[in-house]
N, C-alpha and C. Protein backbone atom coordinates (compact mmCIF):
# COMPACT_ATOMS: atom_id res chain seq x y z
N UNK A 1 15.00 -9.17 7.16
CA UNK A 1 15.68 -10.10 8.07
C UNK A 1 16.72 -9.35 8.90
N UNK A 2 16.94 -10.01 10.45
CA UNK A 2 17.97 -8.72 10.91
C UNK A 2 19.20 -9.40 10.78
N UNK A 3 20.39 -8.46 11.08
CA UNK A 3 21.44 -8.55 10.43
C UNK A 3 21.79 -9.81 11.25
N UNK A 4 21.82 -10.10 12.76
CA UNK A 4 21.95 -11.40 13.42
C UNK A 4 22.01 -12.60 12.77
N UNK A 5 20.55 -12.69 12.00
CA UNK A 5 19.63 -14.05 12.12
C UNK A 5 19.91 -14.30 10.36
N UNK A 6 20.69 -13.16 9.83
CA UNK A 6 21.40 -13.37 8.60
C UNK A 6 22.46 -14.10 8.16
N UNK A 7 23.75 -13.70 9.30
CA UNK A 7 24.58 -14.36 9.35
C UNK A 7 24.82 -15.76 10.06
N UNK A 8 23.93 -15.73 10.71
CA UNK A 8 23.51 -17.27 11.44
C UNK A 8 23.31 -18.18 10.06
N UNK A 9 23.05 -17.97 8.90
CA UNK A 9 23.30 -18.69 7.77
C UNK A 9 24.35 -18.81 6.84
N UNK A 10 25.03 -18.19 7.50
CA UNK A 10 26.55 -17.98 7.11
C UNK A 10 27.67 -18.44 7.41
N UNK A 11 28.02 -19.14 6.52
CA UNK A 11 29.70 -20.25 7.26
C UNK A 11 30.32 -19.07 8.10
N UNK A 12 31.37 -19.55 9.37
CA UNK A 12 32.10 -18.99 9.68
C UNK A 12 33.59 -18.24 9.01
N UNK A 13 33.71 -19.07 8.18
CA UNK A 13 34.99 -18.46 7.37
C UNK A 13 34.54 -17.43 6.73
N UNK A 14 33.56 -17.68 6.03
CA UNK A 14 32.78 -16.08 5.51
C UNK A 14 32.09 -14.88 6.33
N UNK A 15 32.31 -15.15 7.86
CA UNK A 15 31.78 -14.13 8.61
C UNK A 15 32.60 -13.28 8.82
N UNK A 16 34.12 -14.30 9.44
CA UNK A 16 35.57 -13.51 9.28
C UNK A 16 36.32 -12.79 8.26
N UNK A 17 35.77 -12.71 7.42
CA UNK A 17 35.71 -12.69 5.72
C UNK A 17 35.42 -11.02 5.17
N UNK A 18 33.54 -10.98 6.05
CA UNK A 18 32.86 -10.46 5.74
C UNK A 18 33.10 -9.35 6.75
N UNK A 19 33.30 -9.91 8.14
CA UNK A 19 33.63 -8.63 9.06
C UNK A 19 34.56 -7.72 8.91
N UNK A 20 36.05 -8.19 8.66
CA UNK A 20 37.06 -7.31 7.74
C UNK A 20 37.06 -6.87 6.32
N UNK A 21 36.43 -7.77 5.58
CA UNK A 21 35.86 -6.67 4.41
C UNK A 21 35.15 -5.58 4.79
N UNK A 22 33.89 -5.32 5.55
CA UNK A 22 33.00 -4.18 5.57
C UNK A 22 33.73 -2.99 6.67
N UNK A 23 34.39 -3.67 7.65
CA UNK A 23 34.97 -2.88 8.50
C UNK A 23 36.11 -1.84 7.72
N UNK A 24 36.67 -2.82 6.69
CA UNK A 24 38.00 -2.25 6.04
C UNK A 24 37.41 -1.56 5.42
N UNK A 25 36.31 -1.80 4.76
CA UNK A 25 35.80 -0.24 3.47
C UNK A 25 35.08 0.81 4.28
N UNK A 26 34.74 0.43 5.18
CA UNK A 26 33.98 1.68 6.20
C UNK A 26 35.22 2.31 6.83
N UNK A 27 36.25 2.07 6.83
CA UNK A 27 37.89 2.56 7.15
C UNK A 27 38.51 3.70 6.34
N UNK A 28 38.53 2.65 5.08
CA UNK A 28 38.61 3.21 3.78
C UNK A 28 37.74 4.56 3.31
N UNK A 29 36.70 4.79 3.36
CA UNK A 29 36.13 5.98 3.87
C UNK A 29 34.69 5.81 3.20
N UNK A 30 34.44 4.51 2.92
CA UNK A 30 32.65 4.07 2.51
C UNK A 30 32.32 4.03 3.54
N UNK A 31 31.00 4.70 3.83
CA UNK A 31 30.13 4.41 4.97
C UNK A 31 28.89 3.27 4.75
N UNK A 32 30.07 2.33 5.58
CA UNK A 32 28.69 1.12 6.10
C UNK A 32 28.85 1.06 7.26
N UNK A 33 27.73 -0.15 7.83
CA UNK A 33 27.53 -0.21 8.80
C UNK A 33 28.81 -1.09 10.07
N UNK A 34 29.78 -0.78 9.67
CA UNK A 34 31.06 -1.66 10.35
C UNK A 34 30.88 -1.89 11.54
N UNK A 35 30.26 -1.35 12.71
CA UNK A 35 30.05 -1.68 14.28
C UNK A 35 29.22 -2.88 14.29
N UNK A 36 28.10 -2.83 12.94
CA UNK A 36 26.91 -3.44 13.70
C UNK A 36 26.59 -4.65 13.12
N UNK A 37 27.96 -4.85 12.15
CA UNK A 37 28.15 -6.25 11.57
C UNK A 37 28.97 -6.86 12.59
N UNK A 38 29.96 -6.09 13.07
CA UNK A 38 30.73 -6.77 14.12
C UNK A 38 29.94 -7.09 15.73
N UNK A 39 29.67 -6.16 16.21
CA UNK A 39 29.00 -6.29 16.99
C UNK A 39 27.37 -7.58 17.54
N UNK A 40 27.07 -7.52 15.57
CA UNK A 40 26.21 -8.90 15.80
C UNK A 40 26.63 -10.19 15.39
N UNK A 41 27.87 -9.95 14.91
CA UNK A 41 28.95 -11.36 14.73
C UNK A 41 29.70 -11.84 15.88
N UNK A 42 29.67 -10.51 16.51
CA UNK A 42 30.47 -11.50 18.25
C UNK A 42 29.08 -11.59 18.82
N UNK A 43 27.88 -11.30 19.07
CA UNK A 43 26.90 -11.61 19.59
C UNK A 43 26.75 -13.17 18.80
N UNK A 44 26.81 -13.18 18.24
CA UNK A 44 26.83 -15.15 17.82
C UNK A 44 27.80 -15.77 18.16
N UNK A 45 29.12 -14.76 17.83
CA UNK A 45 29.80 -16.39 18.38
C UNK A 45 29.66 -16.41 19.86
N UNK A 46 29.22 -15.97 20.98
CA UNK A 46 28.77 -16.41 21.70
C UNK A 46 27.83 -17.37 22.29
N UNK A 47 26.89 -17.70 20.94
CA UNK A 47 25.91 -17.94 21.45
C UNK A 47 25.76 -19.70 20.03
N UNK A 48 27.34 -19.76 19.32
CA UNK A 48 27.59 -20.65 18.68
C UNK A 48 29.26 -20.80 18.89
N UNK A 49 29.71 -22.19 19.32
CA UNK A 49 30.84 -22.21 19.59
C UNK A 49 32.02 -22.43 17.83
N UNK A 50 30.93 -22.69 16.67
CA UNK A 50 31.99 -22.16 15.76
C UNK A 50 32.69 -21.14 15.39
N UNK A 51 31.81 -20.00 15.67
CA UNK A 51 32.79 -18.60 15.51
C UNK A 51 34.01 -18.68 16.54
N UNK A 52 35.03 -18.56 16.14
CA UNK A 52 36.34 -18.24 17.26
C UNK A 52 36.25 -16.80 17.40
N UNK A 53 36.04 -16.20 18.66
CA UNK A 53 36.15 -14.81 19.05
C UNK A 53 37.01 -14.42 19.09
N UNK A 54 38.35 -14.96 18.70
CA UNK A 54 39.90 -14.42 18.84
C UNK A 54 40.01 -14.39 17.57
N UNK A 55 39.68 -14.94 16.61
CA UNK A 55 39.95 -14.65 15.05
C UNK A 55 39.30 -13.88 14.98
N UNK A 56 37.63 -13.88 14.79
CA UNK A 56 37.03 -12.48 14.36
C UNK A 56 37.48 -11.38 14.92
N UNK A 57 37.81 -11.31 16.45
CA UNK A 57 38.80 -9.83 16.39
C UNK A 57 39.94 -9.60 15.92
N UNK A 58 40.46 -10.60 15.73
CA UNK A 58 41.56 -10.54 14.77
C UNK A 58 41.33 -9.73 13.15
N UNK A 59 40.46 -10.39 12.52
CA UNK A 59 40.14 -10.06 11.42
C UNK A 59 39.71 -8.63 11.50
N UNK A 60 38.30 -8.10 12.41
CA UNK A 60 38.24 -7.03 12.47
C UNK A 60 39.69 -6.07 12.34
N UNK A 61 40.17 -6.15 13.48
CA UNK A 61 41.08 -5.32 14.03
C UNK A 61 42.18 -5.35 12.53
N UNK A 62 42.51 -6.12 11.82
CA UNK A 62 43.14 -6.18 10.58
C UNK A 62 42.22 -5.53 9.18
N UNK A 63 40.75 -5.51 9.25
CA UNK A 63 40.33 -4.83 8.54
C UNK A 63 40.55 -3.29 8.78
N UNK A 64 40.43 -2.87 9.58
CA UNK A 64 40.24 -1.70 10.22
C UNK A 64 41.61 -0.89 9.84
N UNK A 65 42.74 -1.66 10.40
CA UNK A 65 44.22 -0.69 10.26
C UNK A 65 44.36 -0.86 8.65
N UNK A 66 44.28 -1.69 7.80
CA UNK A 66 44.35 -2.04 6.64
C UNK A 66 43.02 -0.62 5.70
N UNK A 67 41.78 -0.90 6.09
CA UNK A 67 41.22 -0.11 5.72
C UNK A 67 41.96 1.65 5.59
N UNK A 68 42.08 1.81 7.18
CA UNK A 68 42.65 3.06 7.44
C UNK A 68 43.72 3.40 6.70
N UNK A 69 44.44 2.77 6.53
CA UNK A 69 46.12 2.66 5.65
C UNK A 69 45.58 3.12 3.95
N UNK A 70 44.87 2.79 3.66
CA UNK A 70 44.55 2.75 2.15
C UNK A 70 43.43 3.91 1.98
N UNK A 71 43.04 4.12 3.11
CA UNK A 71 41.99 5.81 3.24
C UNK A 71 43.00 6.60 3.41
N UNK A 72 44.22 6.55 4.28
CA UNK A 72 45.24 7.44 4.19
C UNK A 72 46.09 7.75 2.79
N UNK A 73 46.55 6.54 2.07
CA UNK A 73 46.95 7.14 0.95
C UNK A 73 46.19 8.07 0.02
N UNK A 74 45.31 7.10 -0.09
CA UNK A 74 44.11 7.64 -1.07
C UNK A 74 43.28 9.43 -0.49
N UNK A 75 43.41 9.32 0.61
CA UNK A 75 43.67 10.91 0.92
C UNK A 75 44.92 12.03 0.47
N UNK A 76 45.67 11.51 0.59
CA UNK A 76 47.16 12.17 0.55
C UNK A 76 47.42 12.53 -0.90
N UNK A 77 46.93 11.00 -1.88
CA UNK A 77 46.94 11.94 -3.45
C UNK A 77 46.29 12.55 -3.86
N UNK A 78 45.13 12.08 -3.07
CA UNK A 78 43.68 13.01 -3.67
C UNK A 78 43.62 14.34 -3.27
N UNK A 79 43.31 14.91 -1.67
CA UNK A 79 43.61 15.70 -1.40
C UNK A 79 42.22 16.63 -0.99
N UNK A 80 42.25 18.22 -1.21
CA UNK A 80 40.99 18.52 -0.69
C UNK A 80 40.11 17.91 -2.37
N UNK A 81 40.52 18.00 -3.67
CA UNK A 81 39.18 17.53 -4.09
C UNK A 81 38.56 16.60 -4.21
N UNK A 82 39.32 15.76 -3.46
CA UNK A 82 38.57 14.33 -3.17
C UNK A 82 38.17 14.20 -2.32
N UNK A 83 37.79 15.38 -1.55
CA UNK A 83 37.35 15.72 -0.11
C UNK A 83 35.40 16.34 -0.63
N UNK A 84 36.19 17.05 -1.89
CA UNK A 84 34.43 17.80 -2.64
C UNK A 84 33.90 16.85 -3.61
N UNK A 85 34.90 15.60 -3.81
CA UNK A 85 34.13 14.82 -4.47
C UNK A 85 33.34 13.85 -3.83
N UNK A 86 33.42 13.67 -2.73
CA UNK A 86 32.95 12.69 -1.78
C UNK A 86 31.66 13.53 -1.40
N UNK A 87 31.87 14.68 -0.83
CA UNK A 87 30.85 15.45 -0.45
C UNK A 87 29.58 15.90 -1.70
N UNK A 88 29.79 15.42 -3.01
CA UNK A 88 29.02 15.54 -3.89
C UNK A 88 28.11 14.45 -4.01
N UNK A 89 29.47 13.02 -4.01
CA UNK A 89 28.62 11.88 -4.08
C UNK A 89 27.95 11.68 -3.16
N UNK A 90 28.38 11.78 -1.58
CA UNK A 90 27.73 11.62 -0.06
C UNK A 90 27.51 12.33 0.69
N UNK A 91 26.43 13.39 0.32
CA UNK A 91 26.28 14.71 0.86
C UNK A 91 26.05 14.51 2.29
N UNK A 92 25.33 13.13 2.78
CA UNK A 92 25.19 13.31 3.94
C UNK A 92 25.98 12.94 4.76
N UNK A 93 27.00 11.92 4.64
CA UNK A 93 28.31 11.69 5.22
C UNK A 93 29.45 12.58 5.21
N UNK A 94 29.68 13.52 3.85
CA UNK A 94 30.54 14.23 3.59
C UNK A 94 30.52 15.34 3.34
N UNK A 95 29.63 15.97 4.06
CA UNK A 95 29.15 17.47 4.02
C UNK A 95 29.98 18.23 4.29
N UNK A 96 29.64 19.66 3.90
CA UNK A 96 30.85 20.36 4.57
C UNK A 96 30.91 21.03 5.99
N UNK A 97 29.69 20.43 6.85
CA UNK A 97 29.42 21.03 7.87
C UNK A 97 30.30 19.40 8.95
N UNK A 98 30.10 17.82 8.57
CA UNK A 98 30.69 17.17 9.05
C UNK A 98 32.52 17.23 8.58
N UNK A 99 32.92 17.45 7.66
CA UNK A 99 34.04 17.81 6.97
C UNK A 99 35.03 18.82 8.11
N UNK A 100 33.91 20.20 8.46
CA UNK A 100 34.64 20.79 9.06
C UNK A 100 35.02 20.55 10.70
N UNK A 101 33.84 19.78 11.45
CA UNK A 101 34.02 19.06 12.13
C UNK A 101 34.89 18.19 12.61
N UNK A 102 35.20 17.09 11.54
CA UNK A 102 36.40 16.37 11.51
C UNK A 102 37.74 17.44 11.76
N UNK A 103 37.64 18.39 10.62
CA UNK A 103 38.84 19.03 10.72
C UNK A 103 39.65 19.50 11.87
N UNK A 104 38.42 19.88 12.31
CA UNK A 104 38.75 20.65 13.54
C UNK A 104 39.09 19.44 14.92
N UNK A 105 38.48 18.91 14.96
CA UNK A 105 39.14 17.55 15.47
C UNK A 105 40.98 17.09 15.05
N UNK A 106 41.06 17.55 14.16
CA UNK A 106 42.49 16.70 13.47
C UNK A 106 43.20 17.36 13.92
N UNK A 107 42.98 19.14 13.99
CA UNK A 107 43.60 20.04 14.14
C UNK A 107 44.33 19.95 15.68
N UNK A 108 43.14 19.85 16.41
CA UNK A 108 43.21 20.00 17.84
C UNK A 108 43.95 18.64 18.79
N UNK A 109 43.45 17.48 17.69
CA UNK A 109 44.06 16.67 18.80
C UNK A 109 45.23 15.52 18.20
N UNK A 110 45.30 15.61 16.83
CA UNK A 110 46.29 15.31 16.17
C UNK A 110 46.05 14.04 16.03
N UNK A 111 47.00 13.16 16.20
CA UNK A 111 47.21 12.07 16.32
C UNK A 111 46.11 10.62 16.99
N UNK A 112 45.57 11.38 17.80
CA UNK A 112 44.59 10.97 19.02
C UNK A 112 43.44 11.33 18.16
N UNK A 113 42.88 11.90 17.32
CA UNK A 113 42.02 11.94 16.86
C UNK A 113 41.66 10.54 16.14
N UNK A 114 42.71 10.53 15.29
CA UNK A 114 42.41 8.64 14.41
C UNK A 114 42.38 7.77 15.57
N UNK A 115 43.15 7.43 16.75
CA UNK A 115 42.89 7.04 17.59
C UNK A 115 41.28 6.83 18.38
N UNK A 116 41.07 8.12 18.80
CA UNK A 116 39.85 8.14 19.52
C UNK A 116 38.63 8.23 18.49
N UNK A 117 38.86 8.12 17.23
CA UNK A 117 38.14 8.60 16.75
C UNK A 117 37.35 7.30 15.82
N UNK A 118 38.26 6.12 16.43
CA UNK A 118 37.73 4.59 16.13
C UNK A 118 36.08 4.43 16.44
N UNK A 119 36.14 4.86 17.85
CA UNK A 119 35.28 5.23 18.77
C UNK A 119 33.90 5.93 17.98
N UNK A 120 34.17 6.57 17.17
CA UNK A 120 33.04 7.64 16.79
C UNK A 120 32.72 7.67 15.25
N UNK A 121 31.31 7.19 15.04
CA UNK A 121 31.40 6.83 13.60
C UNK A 121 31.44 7.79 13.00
N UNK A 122 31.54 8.74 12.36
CA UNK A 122 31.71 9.83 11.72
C UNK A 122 33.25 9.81 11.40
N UNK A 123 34.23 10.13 13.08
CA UNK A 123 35.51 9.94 12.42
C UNK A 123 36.00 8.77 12.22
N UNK A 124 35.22 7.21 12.37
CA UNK A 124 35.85 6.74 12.02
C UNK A 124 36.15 6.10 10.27
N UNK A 125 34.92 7.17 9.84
CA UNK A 125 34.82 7.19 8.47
C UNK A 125 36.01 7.77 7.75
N UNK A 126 36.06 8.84 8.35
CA UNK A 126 36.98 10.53 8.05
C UNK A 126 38.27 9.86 8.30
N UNK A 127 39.17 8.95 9.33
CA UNK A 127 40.59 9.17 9.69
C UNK A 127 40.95 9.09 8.48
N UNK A 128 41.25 7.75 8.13
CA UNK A 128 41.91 8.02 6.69
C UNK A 128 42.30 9.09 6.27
N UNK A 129 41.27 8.73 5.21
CA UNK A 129 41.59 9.95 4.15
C UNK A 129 41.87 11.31 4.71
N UNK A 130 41.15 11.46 5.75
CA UNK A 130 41.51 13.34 6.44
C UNK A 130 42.87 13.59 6.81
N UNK A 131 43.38 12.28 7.49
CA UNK A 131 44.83 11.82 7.44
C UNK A 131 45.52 12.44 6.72
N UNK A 132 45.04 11.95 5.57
CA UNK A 132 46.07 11.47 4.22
C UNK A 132 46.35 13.24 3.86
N UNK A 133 44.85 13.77 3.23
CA UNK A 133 44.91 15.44 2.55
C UNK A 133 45.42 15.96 3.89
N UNK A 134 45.08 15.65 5.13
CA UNK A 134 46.44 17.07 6.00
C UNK A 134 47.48 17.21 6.39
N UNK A 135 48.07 15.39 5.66
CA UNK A 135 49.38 15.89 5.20
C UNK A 135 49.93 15.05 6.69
N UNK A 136 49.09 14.24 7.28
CA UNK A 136 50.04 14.21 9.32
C UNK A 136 50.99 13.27 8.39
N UNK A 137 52.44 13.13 9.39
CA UNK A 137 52.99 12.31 9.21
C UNK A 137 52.96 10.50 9.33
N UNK A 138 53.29 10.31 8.63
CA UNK A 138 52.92 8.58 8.34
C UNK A 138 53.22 7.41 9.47
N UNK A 139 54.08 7.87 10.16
CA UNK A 139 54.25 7.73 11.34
C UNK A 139 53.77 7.67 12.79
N UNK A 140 52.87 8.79 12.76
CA UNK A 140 52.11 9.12 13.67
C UNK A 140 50.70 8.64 13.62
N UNK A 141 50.35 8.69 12.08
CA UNK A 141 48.99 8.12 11.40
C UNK A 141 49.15 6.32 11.94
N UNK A 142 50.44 5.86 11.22
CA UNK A 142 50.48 4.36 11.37
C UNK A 142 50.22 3.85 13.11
N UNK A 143 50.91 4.72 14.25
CA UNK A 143 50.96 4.29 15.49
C UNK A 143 49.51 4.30 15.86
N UNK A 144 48.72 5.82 15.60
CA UNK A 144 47.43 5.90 16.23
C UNK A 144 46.50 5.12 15.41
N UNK A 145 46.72 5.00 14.06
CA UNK A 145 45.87 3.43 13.39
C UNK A 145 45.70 2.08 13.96
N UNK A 146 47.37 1.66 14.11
CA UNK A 146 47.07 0.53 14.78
C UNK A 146 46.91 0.21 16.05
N UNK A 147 46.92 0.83 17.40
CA UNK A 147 46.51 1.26 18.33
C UNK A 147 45.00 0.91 18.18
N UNK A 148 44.43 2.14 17.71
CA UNK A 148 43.10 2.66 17.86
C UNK A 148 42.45 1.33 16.93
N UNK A 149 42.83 0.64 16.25
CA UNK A 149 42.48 -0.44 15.29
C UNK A 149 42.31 -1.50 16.42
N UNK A 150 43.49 -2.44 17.06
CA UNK A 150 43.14 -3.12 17.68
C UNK A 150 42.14 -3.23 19.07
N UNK A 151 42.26 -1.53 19.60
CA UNK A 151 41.52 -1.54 21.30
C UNK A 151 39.92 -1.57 20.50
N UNK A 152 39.87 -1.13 19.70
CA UNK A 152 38.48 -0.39 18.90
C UNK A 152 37.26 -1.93 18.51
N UNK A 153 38.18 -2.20 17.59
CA UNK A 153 37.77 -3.49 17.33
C UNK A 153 38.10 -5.48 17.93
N UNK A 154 39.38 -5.51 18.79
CA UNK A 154 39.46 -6.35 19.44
C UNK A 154 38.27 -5.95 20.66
N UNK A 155 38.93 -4.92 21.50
CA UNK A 155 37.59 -4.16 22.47
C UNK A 155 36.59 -4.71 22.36
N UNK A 156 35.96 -4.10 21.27
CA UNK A 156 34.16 -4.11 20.76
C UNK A 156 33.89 -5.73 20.81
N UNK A 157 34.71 -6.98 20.34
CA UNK A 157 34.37 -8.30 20.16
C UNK A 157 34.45 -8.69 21.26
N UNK A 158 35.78 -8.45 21.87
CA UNK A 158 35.63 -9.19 23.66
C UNK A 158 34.69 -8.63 24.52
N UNK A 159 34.08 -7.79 24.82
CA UNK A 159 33.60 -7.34 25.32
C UNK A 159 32.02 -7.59 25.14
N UNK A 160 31.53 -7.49 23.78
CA UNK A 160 30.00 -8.50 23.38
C UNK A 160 30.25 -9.36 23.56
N UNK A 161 31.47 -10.17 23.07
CA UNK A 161 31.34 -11.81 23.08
C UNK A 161 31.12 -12.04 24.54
N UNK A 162 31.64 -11.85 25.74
CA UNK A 162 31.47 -12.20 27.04
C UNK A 162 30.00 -11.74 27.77
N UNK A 163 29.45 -10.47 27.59
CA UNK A 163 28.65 -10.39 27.81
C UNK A 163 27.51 -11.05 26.80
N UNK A 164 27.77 -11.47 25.92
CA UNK A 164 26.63 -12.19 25.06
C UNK A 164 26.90 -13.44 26.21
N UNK A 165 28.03 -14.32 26.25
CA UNK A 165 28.13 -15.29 27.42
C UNK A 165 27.12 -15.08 28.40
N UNK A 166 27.53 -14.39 29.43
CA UNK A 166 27.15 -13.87 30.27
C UNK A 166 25.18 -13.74 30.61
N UNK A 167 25.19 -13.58 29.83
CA UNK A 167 23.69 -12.82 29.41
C UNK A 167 22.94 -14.64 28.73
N UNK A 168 23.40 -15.10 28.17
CA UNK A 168 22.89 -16.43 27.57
C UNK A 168 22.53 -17.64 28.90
N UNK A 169 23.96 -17.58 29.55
CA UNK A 169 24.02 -18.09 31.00
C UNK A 169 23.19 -17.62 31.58
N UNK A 170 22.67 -16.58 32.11
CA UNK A 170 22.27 -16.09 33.16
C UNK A 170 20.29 -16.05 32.60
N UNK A 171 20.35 -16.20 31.18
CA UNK A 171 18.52 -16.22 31.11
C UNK A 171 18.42 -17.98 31.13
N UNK A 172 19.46 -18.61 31.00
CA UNK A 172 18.99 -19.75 30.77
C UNK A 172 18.60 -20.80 32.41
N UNK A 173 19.56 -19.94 33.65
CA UNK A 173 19.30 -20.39 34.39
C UNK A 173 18.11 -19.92 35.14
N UNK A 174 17.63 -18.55 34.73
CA UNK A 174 16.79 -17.88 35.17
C UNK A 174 16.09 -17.65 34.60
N UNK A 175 15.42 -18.51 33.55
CA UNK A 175 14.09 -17.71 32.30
C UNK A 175 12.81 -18.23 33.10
N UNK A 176 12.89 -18.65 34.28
CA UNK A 176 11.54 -18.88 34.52
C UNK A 176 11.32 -17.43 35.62
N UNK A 177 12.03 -17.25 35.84
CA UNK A 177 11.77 -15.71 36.36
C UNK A 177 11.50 -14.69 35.42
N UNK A 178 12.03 -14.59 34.20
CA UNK A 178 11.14 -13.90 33.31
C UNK A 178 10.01 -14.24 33.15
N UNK A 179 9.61 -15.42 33.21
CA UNK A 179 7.98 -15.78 32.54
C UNK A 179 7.19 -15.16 33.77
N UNK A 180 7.82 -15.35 35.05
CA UNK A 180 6.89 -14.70 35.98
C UNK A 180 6.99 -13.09 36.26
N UNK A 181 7.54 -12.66 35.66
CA UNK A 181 7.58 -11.51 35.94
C UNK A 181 6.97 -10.60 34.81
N UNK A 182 6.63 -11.66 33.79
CA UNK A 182 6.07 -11.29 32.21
C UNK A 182 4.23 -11.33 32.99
N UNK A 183 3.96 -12.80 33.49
CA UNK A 183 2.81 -12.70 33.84
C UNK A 183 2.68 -11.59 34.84
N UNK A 184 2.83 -11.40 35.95
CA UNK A 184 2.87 -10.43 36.84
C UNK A 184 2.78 -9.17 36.22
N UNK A 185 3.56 -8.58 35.52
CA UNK A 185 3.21 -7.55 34.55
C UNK A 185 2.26 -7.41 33.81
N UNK A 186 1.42 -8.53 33.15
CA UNK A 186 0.73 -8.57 32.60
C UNK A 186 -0.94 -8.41 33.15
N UNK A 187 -0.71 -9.04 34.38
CA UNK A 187 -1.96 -9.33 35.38
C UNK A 187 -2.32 -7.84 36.51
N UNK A 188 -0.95 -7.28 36.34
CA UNK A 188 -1.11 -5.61 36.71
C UNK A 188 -1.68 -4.76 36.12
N UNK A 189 -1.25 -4.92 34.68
CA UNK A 189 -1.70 -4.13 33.41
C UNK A 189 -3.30 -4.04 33.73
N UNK A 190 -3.61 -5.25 33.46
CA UNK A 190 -4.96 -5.51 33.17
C UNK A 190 -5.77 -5.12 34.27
N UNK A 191 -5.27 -5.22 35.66
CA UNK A 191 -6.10 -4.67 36.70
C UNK A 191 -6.38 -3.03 36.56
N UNK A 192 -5.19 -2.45 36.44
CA UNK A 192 -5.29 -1.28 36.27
C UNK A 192 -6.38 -0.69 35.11
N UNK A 193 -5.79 -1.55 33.92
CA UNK A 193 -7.15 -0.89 32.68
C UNK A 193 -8.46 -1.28 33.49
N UNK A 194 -8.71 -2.55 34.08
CA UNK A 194 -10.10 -2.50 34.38
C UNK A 194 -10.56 -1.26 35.26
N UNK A 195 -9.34 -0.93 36.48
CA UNK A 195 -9.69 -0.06 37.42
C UNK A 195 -10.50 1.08 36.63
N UNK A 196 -9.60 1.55 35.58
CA UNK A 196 -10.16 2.96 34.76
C UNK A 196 -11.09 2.78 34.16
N UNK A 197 -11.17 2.00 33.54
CA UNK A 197 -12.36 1.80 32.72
C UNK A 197 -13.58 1.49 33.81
N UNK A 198 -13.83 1.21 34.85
CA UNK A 198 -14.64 0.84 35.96
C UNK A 198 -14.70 2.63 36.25
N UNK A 199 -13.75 3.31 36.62
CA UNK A 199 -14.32 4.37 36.76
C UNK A 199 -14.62 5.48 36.05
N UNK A 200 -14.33 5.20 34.80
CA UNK A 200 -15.13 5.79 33.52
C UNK A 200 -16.24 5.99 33.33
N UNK A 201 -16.98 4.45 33.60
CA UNK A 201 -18.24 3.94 33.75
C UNK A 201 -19.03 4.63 34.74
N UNK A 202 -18.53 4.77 35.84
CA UNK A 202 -19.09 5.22 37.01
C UNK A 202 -19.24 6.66 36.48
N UNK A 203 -18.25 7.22 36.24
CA UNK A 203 -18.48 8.92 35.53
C UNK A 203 -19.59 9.24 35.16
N UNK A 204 -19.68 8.53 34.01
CA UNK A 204 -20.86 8.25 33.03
C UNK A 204 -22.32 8.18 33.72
N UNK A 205 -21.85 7.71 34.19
CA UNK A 205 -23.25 7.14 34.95
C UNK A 205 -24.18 8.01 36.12
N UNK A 206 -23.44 8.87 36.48
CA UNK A 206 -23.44 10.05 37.64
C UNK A 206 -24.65 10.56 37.07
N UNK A 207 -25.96 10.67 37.67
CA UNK A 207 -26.56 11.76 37.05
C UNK A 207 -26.47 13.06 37.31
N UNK A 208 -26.97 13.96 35.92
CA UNK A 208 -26.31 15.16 35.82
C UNK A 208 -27.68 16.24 36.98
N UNK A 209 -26.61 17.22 37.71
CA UNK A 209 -27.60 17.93 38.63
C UNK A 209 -29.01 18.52 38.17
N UNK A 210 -29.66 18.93 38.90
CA UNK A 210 -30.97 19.72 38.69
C UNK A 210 -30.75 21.36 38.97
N UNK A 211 -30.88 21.75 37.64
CA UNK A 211 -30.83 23.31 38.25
C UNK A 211 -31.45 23.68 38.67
N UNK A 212 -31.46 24.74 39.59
CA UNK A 212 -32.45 25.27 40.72
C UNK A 212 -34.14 26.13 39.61
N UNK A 213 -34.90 25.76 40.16
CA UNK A 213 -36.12 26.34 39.18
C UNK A 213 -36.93 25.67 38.71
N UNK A 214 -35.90 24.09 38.25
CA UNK A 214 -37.06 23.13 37.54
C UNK A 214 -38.06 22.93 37.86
């Protein structure tokens, strides 16, 4: 079943529920799928006026800095071997070839990394905790968390939710132009296969020359 047509069976209080839970542990530094629960939860409430699109980004955007906050501690005591323990349990999330990656990211752009790095699933697995073991100050972590928390995930909801609008409006006044443009496509298709196949036939059919002598 896809993840959409899942939660379409799902009270709204439990979507808001469910979107900051998964967002917050994919923060936290579990890798799930946090974009694409959100992303198909504001694609509904568009397209159902019970979801409020200002709460679910709300909620997101509160899973997210909350998540991040608790990947940061939990980095900071843990440290690098909770950096090789992750990479044992989740070799493919926490390798040491994505590990160093991140690093080098943290290194270079500091602060702006947890920030921009909402943006990018990999770091947005890594801020946290990478946070936490390199020690940035708590300060700097907390500003570019909640920043990068709200544009990241308020962002991502307003932005589907309207174009889910947008897009709902615009087939509903115009779905009979899809149907014709479905047939039309369809009635092309078919000319064309006949064309080839008509001159397949004809190929075939060519008789083959007489060599000189017969």
């Amino acid at each position: 079943m896809h993840v959409q047509e899942w939660l379409e069976t799902v009270p709204p209080l439990a979507i808001y529920l469910l979107v900051g839970l998964v967002i917050g542990l994919e923060s936290l530094g579990i890798p799930l799928p946090g974009e694409i629960i959100l992303v198909s939860s504001a694609l509904l409430a568009s397209q159902h006026g019970e979801i409020d699109p200002f709460v679910l980004g709300a909620c997101a955007s509160a899973g997210a800095i909350i998540g991040d906050s608790i990947g940061y501690a939990i980095g900071r005591k843990g440290g690098r071997p909770l950096l090789a323990w992750l990479g044992s349990k989740f070799p493919r999330h926490f390798g040491e070839a994505h590990i160093a990656t991140a690093e080098r990211s943290f290194q270079k752009w500091g602060m702006w990394a947890v920030f921009f790095g909402r943006f990018v699933a990999l770091l947005r697995i890594f801020a946290g905790p990478l946070a936490g073991v390199l020690r940035m100050p708590y300060w700097k972590f907390l500003t570019a968390n909640v920043l990068g928390g709200i544009v990241w995930a308020g962002g991502t909801t307003a932005v589907i939710y309207y174009v889910g609008v947008v897009a709902e409006s615009w087939l509903k006044r115009f779905s009979w132009l899809g149907l014709v443009a479905a047939v039309l496509v369809g009635l092309t298709s078919m000319l064309i296969l006949k064309r080839k196949a008509k001159k397949t036939q004809l190929a075939h059919q060519e008789p083959e020359p007489v060599a000189a002598g017969d």
